[in-house]
N, C-alpha and C. Protein backbone atom coordinates (compact mmCIF):
# COMPACT_ATOMS: atom_id res chain seq x y z
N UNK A 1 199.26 252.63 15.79
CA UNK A 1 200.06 253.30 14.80
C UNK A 1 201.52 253.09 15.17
N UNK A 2 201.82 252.80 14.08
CA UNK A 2 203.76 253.05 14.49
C UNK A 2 204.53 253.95 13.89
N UNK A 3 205.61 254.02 14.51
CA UNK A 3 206.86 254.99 14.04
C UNK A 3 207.29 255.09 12.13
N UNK A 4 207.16 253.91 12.10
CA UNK A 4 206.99 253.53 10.54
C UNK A 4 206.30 253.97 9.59
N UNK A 5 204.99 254.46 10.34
CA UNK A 5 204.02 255.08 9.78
C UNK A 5 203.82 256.77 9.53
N UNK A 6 204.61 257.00 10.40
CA UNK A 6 204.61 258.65 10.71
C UNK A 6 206.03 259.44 9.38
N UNK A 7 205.33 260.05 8.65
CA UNK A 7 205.96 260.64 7.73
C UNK A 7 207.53 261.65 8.67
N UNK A 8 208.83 260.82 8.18
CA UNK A 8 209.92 261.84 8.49
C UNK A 8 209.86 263.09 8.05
N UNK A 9 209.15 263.70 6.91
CA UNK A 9 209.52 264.59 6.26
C UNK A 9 209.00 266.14 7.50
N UNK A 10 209.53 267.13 7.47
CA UNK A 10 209.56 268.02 7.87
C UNK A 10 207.97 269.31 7.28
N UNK A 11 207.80 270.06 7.61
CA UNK A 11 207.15 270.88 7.65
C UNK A 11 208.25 272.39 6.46
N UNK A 12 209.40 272.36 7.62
CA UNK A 12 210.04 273.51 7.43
C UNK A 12 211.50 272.96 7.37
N UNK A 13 212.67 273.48 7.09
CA UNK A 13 214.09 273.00 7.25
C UNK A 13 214.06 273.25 9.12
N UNK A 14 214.44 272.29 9.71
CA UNK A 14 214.71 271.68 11.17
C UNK A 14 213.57 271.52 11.95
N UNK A 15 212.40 271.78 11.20
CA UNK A 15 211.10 271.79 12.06
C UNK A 15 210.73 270.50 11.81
N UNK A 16 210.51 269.54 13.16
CA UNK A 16 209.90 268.53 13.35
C UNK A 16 208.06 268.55 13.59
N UNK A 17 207.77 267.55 13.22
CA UNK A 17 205.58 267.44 13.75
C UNK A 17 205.88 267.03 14.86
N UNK A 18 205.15 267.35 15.45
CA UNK A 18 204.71 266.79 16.77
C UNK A 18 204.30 265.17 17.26
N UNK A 19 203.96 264.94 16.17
CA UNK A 19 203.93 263.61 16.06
C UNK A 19 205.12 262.62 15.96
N UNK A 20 205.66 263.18 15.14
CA UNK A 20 207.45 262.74 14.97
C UNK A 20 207.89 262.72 16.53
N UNK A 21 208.03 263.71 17.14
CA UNK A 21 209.08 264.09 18.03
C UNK A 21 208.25 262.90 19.18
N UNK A 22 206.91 263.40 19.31
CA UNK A 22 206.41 262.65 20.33
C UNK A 22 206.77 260.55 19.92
N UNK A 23 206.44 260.26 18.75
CA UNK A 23 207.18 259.10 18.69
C UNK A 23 208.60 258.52 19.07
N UNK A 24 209.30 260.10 18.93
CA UNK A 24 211.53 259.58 19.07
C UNK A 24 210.87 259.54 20.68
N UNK A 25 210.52 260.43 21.64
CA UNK A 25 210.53 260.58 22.77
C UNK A 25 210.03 259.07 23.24
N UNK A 26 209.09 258.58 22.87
CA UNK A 26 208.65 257.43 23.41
C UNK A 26 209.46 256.25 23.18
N UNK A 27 210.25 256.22 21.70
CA UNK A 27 210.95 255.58 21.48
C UNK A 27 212.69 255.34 22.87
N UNK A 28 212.59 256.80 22.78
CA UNK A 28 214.37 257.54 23.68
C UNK A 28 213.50 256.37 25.13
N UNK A 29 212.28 256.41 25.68
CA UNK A 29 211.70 256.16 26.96
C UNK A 29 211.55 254.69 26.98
N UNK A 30 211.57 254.01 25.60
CA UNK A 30 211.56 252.48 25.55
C UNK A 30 210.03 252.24 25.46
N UNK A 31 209.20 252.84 25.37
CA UNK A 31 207.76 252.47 25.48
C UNK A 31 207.38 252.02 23.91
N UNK A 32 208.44 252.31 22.94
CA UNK A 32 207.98 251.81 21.80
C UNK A 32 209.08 251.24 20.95
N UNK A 33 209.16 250.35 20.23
CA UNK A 33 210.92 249.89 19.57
C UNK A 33 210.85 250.47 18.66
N UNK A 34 211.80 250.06 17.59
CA UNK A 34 212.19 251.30 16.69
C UNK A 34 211.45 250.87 15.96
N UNK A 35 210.78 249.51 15.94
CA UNK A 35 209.65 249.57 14.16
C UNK A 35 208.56 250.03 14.67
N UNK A 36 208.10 251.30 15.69
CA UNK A 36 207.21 251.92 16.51
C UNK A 36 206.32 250.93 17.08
N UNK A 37 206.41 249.77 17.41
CA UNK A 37 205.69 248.55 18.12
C UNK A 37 205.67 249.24 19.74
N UNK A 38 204.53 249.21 20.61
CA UNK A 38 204.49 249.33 21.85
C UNK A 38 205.13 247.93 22.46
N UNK A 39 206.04 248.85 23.26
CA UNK A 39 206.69 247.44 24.05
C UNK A 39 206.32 246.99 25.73
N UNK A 40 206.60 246.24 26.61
CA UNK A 40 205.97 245.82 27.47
C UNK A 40 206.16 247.04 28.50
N UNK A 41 207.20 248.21 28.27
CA UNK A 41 207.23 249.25 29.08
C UNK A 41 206.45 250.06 28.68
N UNK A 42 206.10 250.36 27.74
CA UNK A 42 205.17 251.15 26.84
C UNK A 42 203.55 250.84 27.32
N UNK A 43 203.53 249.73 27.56
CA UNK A 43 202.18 248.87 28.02
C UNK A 43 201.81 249.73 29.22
N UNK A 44 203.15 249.29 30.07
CA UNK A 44 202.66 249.66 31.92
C UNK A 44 202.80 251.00 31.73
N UNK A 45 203.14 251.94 31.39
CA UNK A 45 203.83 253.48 31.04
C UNK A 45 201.61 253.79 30.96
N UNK A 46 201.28 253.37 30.03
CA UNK A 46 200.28 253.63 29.88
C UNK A 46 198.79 253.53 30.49
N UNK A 47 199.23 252.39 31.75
CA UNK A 47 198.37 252.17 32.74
C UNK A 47 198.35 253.66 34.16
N UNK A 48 199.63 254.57 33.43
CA UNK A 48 199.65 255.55 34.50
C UNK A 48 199.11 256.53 34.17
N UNK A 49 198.38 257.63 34.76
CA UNK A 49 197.92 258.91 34.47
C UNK A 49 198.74 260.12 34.15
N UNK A 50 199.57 259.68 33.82
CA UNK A 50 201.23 260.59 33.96
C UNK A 50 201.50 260.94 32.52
N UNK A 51 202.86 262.05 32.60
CA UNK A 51 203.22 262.33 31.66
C UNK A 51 204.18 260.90 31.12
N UNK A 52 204.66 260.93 30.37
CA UNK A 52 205.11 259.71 29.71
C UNK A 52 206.59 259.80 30.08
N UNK A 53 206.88 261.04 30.81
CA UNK A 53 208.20 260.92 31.53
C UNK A 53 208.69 260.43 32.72
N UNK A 54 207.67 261.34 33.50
CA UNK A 54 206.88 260.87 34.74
C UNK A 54 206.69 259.11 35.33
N UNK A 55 205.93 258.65 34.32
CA UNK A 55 205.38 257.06 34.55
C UNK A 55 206.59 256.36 34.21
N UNK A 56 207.84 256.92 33.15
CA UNK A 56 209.17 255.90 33.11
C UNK A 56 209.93 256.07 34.74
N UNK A 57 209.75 257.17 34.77
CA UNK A 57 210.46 257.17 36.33
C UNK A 57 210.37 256.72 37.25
N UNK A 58 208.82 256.21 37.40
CA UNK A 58 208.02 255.66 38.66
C UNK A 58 208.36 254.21 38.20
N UNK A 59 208.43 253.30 36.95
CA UNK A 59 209.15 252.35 36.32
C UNK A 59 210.66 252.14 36.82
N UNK A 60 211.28 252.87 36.20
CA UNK A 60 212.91 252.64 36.25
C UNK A 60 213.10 252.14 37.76
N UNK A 61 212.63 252.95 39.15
CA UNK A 61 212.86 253.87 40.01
C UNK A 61 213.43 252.29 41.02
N UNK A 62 212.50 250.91 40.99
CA UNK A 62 212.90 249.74 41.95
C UNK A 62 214.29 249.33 41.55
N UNK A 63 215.08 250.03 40.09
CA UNK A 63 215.53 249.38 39.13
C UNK A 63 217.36 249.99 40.61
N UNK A 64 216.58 251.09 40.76
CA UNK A 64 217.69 251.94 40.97
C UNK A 64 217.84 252.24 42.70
N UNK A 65 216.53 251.28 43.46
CA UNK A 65 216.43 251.69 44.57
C UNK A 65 216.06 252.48 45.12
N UNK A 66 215.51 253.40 44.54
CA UNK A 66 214.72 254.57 44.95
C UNK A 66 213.06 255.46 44.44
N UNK A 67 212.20 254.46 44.69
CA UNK A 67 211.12 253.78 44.58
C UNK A 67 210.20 255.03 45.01
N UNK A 68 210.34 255.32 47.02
CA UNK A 68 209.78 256.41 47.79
C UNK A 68 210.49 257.61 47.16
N UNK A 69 211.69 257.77 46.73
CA UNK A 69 211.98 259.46 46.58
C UNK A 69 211.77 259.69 45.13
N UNK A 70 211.35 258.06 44.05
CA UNK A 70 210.74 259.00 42.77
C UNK A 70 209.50 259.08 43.29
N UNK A 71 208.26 258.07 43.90
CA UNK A 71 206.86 259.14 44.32
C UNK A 71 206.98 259.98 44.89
N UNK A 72 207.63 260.99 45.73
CA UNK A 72 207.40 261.90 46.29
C UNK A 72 207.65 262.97 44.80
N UNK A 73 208.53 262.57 43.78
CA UNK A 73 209.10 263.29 43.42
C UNK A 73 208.23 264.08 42.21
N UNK A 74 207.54 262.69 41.50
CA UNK A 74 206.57 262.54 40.54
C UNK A 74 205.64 262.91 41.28
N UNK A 75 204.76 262.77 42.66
CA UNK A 75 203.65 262.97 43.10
C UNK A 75 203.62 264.66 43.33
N UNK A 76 204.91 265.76 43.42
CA UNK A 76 205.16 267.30 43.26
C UNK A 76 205.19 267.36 42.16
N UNK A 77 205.24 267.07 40.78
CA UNK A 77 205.31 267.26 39.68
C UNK A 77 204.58 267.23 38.94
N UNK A 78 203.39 266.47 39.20
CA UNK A 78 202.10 265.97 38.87
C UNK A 78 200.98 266.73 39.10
N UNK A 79 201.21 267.84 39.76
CA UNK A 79 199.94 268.39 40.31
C UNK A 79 200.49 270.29 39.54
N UNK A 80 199.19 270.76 39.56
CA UNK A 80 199.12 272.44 39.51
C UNK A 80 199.78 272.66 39.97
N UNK A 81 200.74 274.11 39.74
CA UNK A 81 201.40 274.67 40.43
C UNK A 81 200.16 275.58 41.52
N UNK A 82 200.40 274.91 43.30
CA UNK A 82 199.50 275.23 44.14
C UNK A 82 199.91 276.70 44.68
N UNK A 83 201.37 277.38 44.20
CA UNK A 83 201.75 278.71 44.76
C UNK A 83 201.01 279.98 44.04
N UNK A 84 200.14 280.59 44.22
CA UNK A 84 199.56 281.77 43.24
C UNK A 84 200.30 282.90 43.22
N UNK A 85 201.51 282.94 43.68
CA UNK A 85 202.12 284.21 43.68
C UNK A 85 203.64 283.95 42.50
N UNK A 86 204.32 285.10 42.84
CA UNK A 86 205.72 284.66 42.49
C UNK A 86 206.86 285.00 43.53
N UNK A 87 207.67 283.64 43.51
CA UNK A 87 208.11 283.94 44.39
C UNK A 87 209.29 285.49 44.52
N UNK A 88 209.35 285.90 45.56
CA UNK A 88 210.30 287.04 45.55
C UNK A 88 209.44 288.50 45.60
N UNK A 89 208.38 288.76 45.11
CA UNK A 89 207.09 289.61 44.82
C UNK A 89 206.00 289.56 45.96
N UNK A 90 206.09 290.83 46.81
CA UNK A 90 205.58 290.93 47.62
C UNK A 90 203.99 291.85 47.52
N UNK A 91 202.90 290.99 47.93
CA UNK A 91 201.47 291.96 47.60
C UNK A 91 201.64 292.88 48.05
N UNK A 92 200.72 293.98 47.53
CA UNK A 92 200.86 295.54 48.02
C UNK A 92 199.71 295.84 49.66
N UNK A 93 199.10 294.70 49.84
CA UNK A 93 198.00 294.32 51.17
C UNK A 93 198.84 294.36 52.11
């Protein structure tokens, strides 16, 4: 499906579909060009288990030299939040 295909029209006055927005976003990420065609970043973006923000980062990251501090960075971001408390809130035990 492409961008082309996805109706601009709104729902409500400023309310975007979800579908819309999720197309500009992929578009803003380069994974798709503007006639909504998947592009060759869009390709590898999709070989990752990631959010689609996530997998541009782990992309960009050789671009910029810092390769190890986006996995560490994406590999904390990627997972459940493992803290069950909040922080600052002390149990009554």
């Amino acid at each position: 499906m492409s961008v082309a295909h996805i109706s601009l029209t709104s729902v409500g006055a400023g309310i975007r579909s979800p579908c819309v927005r999720a197309a500009q976003l992929l578009n803003y990420l380069s994974a798709l060009d503007d006639d909504g065609n998947m592009t060759n970043i869009g390709r590898m973006m999709a070989d990752f288990p990631l959010d689609p923000q996530l997998s541009r980062v782990l992309l960009a990251a050789p671009e910029f030299n810092c390769s190890n501090e986006a996995l560490s960075i994406v590999a904390m971001l990627s997972v459940p939040n493992w803290y069950g408390g909040r922080i600052g809130v002390r149990s009554n035990s």
